[in-house]
Protein backbone atom coordinates (compact mmCIF):
# COMPACT_ATOMS: atom_id res chain seq x y z
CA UNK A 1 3.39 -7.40 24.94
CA UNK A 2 3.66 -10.82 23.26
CA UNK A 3 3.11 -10.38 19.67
CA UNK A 4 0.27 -13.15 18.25
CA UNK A 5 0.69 -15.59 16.01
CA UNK A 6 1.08 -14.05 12.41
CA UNK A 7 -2.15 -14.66 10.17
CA UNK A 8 -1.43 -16.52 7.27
CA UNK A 9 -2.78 -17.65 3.84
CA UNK A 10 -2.37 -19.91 1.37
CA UNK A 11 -0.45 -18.07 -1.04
CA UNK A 12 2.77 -18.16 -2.70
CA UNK A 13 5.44 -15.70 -1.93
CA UNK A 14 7.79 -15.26 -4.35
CA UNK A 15 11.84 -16.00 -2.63
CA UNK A 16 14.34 -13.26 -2.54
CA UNK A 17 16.88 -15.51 -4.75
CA UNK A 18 16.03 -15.63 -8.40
CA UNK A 19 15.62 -18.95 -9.47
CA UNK A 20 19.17 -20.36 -10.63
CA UNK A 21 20.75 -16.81 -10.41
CA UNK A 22 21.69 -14.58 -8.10
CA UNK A 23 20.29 -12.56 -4.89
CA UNK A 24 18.10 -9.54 -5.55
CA UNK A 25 19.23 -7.19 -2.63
CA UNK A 26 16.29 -4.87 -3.24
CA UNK A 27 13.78 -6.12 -0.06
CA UNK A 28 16.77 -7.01 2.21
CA UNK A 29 16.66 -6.31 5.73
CA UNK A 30 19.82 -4.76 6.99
CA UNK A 31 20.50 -8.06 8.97
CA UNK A 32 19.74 -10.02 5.74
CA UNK A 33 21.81 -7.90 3.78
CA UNK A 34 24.82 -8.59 6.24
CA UNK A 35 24.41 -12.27 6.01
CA UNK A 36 24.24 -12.32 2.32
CA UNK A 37 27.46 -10.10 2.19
CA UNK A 38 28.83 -12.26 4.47
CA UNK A 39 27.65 -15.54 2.46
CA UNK A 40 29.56 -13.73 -0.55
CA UNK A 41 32.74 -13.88 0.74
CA UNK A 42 32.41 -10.20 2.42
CA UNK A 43 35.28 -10.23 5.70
CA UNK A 44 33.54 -9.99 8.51
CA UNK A 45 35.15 -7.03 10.19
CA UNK A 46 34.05 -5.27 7.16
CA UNK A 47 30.50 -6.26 7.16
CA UNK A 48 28.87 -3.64 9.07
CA UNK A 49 30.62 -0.98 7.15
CA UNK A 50 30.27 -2.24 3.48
CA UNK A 51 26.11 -3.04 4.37
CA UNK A 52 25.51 0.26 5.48
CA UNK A 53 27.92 1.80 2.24
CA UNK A 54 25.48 -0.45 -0.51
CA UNK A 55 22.60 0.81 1.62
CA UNK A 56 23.16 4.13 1.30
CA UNK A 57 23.75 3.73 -2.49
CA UNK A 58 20.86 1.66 -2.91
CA UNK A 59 17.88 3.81 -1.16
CA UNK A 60 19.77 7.12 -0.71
CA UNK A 61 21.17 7.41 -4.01
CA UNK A 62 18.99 5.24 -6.16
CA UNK A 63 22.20 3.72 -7.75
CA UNK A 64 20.95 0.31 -9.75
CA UNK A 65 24.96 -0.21 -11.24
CA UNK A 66 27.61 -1.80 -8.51
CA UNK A 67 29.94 0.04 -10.98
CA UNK A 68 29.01 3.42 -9.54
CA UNK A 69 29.45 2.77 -5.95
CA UNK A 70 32.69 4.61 -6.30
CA UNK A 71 33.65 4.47 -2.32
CA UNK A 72 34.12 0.75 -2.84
CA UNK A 73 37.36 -1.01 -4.21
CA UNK A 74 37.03 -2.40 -7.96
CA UNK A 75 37.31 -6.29 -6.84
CA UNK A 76 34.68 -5.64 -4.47
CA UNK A 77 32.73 -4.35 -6.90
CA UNK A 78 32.85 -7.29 -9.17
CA UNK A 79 32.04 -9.62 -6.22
CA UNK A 80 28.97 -7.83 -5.59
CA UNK A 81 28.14 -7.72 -9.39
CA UNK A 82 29.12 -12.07 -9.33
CA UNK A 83 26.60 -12.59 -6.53
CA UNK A 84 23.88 -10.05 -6.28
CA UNK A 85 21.47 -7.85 -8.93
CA UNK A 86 19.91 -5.08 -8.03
CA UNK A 87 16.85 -5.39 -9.38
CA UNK A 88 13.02 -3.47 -9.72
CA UNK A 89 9.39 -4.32 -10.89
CA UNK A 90 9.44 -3.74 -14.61
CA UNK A 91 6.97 -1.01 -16.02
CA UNK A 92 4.72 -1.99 -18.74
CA UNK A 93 2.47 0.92 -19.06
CA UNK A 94 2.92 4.56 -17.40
CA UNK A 95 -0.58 6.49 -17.70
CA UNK A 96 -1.65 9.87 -16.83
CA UNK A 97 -4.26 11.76 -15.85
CA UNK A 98 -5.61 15.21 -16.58
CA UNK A 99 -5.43 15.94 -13.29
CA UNK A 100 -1.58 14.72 -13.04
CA UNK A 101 -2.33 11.13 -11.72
CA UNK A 102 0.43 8.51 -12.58
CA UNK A 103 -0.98 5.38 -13.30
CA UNK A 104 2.17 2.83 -13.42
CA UNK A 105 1.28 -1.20 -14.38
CA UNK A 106 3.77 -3.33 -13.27
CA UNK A 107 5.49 -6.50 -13.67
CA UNK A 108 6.94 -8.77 -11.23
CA UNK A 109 8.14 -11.99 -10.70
CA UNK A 110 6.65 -14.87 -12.70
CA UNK A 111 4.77 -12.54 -15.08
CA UNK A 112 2.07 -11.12 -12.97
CA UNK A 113 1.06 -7.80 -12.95
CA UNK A 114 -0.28 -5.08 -10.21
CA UNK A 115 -0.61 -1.33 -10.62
CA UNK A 116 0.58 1.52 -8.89
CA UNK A 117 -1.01 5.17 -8.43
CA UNK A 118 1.07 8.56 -7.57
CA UNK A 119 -1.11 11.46 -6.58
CA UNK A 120 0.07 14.91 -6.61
CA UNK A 121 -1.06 17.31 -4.46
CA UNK A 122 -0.36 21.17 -3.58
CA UNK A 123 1.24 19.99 -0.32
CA UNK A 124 2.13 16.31 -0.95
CA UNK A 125 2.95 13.54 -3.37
CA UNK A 126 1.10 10.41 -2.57
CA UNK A 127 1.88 6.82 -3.62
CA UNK A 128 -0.49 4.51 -3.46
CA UNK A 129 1.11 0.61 -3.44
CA UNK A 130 0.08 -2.73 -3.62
CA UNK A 131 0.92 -5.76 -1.60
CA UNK A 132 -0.57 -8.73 -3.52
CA UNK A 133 -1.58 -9.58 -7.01
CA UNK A 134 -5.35 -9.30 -6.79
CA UNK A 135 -6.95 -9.83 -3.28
CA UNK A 136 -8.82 -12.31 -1.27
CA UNK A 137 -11.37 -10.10 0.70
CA UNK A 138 -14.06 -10.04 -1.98
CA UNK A 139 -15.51 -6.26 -0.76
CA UNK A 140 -18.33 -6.14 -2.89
CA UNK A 141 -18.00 -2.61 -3.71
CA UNK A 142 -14.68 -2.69 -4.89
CA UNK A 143 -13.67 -3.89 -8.43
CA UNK A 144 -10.59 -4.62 -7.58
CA UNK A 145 -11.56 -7.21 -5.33
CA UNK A 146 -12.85 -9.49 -8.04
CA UNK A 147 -9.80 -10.43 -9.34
CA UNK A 148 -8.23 -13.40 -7.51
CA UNK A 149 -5.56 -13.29 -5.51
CA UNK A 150 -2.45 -15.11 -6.86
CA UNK A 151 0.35 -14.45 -4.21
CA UNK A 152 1.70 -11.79 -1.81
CA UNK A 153 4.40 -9.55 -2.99
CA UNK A 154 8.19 -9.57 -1.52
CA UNK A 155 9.72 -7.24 0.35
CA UNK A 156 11.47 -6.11 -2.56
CA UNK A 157 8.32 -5.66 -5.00
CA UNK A 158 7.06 -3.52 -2.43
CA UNK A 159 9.43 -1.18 -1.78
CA UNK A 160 10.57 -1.59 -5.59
CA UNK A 161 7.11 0.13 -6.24
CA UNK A 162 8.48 3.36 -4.04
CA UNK A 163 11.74 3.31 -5.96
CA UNK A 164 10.29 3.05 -9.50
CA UNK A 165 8.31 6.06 -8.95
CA UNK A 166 11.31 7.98 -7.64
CA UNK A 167 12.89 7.19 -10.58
CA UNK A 168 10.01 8.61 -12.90
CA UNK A 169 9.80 11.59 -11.08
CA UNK A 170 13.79 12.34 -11.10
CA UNK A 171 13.61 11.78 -7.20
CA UNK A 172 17.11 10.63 -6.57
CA UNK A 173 19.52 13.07 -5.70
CA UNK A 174 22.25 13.83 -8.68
CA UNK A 175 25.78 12.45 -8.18
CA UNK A 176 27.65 13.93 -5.30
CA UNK A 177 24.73 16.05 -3.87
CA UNK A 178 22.91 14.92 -0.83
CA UNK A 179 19.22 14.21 -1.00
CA UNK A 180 17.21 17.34 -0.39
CA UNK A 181 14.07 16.11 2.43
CA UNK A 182 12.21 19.10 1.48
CA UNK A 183 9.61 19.94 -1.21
CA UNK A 184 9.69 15.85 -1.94
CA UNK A 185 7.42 15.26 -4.78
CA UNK A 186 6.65 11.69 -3.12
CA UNK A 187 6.25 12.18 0.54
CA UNK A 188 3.68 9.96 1.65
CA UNK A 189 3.26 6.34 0.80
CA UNK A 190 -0.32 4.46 1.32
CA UNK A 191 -0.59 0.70 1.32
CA UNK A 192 -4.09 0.86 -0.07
CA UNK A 193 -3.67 -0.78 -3.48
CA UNK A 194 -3.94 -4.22 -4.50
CA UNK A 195 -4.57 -6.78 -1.57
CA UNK A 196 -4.92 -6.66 2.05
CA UNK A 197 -1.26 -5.48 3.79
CA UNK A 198 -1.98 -6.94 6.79
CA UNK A 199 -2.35 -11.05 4.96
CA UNK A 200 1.42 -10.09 4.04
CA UNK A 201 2.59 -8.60 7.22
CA UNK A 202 5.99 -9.43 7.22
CA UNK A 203 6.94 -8.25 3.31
CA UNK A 204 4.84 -5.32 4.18
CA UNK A 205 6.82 -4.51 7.46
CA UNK A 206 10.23 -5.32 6.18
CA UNK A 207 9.61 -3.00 3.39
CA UNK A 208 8.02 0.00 5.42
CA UNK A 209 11.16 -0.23 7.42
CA UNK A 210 13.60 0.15 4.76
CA UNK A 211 10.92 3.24 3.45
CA UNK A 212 11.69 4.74 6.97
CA UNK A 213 15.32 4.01 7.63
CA UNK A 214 17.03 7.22 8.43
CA UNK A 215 19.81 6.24 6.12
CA UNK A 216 17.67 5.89 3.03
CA UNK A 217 14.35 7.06 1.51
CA UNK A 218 13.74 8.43 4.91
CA UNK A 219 10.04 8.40 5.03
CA UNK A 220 8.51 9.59 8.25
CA UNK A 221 6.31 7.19 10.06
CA UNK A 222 3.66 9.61 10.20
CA UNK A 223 4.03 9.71 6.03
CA UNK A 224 3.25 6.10 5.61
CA UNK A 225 -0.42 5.05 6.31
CA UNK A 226 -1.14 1.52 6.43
CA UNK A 227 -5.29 0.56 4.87
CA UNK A 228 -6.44 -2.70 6.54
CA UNK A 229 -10.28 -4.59 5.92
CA UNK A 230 -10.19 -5.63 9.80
CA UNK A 231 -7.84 -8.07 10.20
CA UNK A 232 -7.67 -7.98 14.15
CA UNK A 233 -5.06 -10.38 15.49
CA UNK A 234 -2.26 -8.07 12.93
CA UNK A 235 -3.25 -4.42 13.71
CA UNK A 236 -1.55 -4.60 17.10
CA UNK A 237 1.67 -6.32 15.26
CA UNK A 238 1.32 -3.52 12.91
CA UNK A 239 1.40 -0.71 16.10
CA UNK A 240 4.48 -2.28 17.58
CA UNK A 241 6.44 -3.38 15.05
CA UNK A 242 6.05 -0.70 12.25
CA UNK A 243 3.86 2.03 13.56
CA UNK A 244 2.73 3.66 10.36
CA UNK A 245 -0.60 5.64 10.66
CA UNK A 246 -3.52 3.36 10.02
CA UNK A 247 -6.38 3.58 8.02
CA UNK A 248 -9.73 1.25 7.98
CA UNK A 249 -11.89 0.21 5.63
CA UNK A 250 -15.38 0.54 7.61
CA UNK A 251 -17.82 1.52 5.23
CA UNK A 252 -20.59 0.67 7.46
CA UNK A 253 -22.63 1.05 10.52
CA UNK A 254 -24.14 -2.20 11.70
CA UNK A 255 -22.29 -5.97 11.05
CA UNK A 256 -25.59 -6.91 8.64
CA UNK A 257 -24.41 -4.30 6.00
CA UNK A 258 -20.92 -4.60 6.89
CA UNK A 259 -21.07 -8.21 6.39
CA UNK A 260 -22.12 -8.07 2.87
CA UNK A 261 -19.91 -4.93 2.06
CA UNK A 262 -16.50 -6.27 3.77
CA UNK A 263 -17.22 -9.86 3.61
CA UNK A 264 -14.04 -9.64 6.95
CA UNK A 265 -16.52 -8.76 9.02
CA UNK A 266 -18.31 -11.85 9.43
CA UNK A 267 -15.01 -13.22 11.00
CA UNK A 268 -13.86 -9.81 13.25
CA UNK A 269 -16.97 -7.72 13.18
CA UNK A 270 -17.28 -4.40 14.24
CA UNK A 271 -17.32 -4.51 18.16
CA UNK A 272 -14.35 -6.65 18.37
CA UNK A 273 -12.70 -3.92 15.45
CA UNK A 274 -13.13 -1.64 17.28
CA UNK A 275 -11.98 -2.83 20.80
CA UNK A 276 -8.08 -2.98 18.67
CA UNK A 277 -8.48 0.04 17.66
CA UNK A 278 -8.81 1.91 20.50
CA UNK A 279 -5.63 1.12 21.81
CA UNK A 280 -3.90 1.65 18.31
CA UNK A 281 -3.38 5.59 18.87
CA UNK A 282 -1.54 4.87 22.12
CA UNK A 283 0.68 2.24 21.08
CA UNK A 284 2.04 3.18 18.01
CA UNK A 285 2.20 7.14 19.09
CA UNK A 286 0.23 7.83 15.91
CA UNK A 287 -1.98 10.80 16.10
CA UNK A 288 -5.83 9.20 14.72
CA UNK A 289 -6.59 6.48 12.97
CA UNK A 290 -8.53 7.25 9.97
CA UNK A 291 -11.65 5.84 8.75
CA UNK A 292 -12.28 5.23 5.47
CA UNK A 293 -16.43 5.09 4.47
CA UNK A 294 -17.24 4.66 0.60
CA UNK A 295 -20.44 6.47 -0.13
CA UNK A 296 -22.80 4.42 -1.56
CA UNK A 297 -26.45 5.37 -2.28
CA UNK A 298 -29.05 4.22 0.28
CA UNK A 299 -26.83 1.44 1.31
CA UNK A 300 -24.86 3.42 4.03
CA UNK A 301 -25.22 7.25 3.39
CA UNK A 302 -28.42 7.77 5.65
CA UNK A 303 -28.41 10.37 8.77
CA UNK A 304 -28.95 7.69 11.00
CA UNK A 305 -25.96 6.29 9.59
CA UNK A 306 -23.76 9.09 10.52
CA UNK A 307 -24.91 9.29 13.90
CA UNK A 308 -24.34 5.49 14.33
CA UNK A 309 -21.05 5.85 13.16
CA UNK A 310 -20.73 8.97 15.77
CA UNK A 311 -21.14 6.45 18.42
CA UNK A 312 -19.51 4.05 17.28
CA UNK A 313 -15.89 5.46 17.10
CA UNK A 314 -16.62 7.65 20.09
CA UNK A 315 -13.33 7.91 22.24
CA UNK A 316 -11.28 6.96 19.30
CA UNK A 317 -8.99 9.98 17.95
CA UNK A 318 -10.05 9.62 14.48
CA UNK A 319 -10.79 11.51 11.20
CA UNK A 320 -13.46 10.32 8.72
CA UNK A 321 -12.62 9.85 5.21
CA UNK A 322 -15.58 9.96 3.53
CA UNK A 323 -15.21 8.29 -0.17
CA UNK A 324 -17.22 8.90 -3.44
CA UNK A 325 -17.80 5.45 -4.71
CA UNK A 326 -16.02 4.84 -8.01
CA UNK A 327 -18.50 3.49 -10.34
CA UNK A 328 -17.49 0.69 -12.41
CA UNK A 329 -19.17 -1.65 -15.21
CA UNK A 330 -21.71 -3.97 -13.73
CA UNK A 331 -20.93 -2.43 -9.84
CA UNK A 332 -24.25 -3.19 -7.63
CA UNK A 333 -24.24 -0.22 -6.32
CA UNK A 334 -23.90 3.57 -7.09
CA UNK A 335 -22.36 6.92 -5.39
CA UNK A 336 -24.31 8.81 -3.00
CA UNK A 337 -25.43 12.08 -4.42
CA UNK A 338 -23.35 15.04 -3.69
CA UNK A 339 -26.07 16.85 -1.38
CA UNK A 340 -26.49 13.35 0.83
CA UNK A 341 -22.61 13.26 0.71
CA UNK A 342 -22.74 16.59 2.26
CA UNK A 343 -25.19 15.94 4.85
CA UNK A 344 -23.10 13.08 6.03
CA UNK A 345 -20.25 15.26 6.30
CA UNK A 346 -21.90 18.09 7.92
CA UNK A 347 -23.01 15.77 10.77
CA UNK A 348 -19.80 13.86 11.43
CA UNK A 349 -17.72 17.41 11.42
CA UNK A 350 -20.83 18.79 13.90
CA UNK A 351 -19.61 15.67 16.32
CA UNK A 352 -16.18 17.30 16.14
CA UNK A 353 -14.58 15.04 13.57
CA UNK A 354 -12.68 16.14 10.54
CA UNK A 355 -14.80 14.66 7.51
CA UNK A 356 -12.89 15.53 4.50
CA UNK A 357 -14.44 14.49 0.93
CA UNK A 358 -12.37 12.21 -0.88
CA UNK A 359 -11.86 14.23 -4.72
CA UNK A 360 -12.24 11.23 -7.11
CA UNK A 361 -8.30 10.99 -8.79
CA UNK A 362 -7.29 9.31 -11.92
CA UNK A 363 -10.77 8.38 -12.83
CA UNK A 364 -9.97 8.77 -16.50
CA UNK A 365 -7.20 6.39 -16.27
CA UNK A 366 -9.57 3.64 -13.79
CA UNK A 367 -6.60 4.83 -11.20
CA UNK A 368 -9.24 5.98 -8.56
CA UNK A 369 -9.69 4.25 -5.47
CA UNK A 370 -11.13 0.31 -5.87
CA UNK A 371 -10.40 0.50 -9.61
CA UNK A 372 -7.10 -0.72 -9.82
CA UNK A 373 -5.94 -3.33 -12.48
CA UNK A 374 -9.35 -3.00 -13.74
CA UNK A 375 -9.12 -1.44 -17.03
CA UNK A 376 -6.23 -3.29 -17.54
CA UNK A 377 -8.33 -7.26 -16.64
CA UNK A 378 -11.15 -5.57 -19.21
CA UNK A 379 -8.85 -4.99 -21.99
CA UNK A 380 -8.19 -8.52 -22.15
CA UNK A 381 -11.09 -10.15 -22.48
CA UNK A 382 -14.01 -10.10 -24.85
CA UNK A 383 -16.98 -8.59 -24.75
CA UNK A 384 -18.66 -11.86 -23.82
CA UNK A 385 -16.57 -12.27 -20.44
CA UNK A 386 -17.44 -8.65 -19.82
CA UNK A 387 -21.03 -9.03 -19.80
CA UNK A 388 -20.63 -12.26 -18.03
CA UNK A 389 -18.44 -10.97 -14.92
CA UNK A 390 -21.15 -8.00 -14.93
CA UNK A 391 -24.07 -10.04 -14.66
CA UNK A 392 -25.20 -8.87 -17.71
CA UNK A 393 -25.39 -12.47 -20.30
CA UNK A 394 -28.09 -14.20 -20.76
C-alpha cells in the first residue's frame, strides 16, 4: 500500500543540531546515527559496529557521559565528546500526587515548556507524553487545548520524555548488569499529552521506534498506544509504519455534537473515521482500537447515546474508555454524574464491549487527563487574564 502524503502544519520543528554546537544524538534514527558517525570521522568498516555499541549505551544503559562507554577506545571517546552531546529535556518542576502521580514540567529547546504525567498502577507504569507545545485542535472540552500551539517536538524531546522518567524512577540498569524486562515500573507509554501525534508523524514515529528497538528501551508495540483527534489520511501511516495500539478521541455520537466538541470533525467526520478504522486492527496486528468518550453532562452521556455509539463502532474490535470529565476553571461543561456514568457503562458492556471507567489521576496536581500545562499557564498570569480566558470579566 502506497503510503499518502504526510499532513503537515505550519509549525516550527526544532533541528537535531544545536544551533552553533554540536549534534544531539538523542532522537537519531539508527541510519541517522550512522551518517553522523560517519560525518565525524567514524571509519566506515566500523560504523555498523560502533552505532549499535553508543546505542546500546544510550537507551539500554541510560549512559549520558561518552566517558563511560568503557567498550570504546579513549580517542574515540573524545571524538564523540568533540562532535556530539547527549542531551535531555530539562526538568523544572517534579510534582506528586497522593495517589503516586508524577507530574514532570519540562523544558526544551528555545525555552518552551510541556508537561509530562507517569501513572502507577498495580500492574503497570504508564507515561503519558507530549508531542507539541500546546495544540492546534481547539477540543472544547479540554483545557489543554486552549493554549496555542507553538511547534512540534523532535524526535529527541520525545523520546527524551521516556528517558527522563527512567531516570527518576532509577530505571536504568546498574553498571555491568543487564536490564531486567520484568516488573518495569514504566511499561507502557501513551502519546496522549500535549498536541495531536499524528500533526508530527514523523518525530512521533522515529521516536516510538527507538522506544521499541529490541536493543534498547525495548517497549512492546502492544505497550505503546498512540491517542489521535481523527486525523484520517495519518492513521493508516501510523498502522504500517509504527503499529502502536491506537486510541481515539470520539467523545460523541452524531457529527453536530462532535463538531463542536472535536472541532476535527468538521474536516474527517465520523463516517469517514470510522471507515480507517476498521481496517486499523488488521493492518497493524493490534488487538482493538480503543475509544476514548469524556463524560460530559447532558451533552453526550444520554442512553440513546450509548446505543448510537453501539452502532456505530459495530464490527470494530474495540474497548470503550469511558472518561470522567476533568473540571477546570471557566470549562463549559461539567462531568456526568456517577449513576449516568454507570448507566452508560452498563449498556456498552451489555453490547459485549469492555467499558472500563477512567479513575480521575493526578487531579490534585491538574495532571489528569485534558489538564496538562494548565496550572502551570494559570500561575502566570493575573487574576484579570484568568477571569478573562474564563469568560468571566466584565
Amino acid at each position: 500500500m502506497t503510503a499518502s502524503a504526510p499532513i503537515t502544519q505550519d509549525v516550527m520543528t526544532f533541528p537535531r543540531k544545536l544551533p552553533d554546537g554540536p549534534t544531539n544524538l538523542v532522537g537519531l534514527t539508527r541510519d541517522q546515527l550512522r551518517e553522523a558517525l560517519l560525518g565525524a570521522g567514524t571509519p566506515e568498516k566500523q560504523i555498523k559496529m560502533r552505532a549499535g555499541q553508543i546505542w546500546q549505551w544510550l537507551y539500554q544503559k541510560g549512559v549520558r557521559d561518552f566517558d563511560a562507554m568503557t567498550n570504546l577506545s579513549k580517542d574515540y571517546r573524545a571524538l564523540l565528546a568533540e562532535n556530539f552531546v547527549i542531551a535531555l529535556p530539562e526538568v523544572v518542576t517534579r510534582d506528586v500526587s497522593e495517589d503516586g502521580t508524577r507530574k514532570y514540567l519540562v523544558r526544551i529547546a528555545g525555552g518552551h515548556e510541556v508537561e509530562v504525567v507517569y501513572i502507577p498502577e498495580t500492574d503497570r507504569g504508564t507515561l503519558c507524553i507530549s508531542s507539541q507545545v500546546g495544540c492546534t485542535l481547539t477540543c472544547s472540552f479540554c483545557h489543554t487545548g486552549t493554549q496555542k500551539l507553538v511547534r512540534n517536538l523532535t524526535a529527541g524531546e520525545i523520546i527524551g520524555q521516556v528517558m527522563l522518567a527512567r531516570d527518576d524512577l532509577g530505571e536504568w540498569p546498574e553498571p555491568g548488569r543487564q536490564p531486567n524486562e520484568e516488573g518495569r515500573l514504566l511499561s507502557n507509554v501513551v502519546l496522549m499529552g500535549m498536541g495531536e501525534p499524528l500533526y508530527n508523524f514523523e518525530n512521533v514515529r522515529d521516536a516510538m521506534k527507538i522506544a521499541m528497538d529490541p536493543e534498547g528501551i525495548s517497549l512492546s508495540r502492544r505497550r505503546i498506544t498512540l491517542s489521535t483527534s481523527g486525523v484520517v489520511p495519518e492513521i493508516a501511516r501510523t498502522a504500517e509504519e509504527i503499529g502502536c495500539l491506537l486510541a481515539v478521541s470520539f467523545h460523541a455520537t452524531t457529527d453536530e455534537v462532535r463538531d463542536k466538541l472535536v472541532p476535527i470533525n468538521k474536516k474527517w467526520n465520523i463516517a469517514e473515521l470510522l471507515d480507517v478504522l476498521r481496517t486499523y486492527p488488521k493492518v497493524s496486528n493490534s488487538e482493538r482500537i480503543t475509544f476514548e468518550y469524556v463524560m460530559l453532562k447532558g451533552v453526550n452521556d444520554s442512553d440513546e447515546d450509548a446505543h448510537r455509539l453501539m452502532k456505530l463502532i459495530k464490527g470494530i474490535p474495540a474497548k470503550i474508555n469511558l472518561i470522567p470529565f476533568n473540571e477546570w476553571p471557566g470549562a463549559p461543561y461539567q462531568r456526568s454524574d456517577w449513576k449516568r456514568i454507570k448507566a452508560f457503562a452498563d449498556i456498552v458492556h451489555r453490547a459485549g464491549y469492555a467499558s472500563p471507567i477512567r479513575k480521575p489521576r493526578g487531579e490534585d496536581i491538574m495532571a489528569a487527563c485534558g489538564q496538562l500545562k494548565s496550572a502551570t499557564e494559570r500561575a502566570r498570569k493575573s487574576r484579570k487574564q484568568i477571569e478573562a480566558d474564563a469568560g468571566l470579566g466584565e
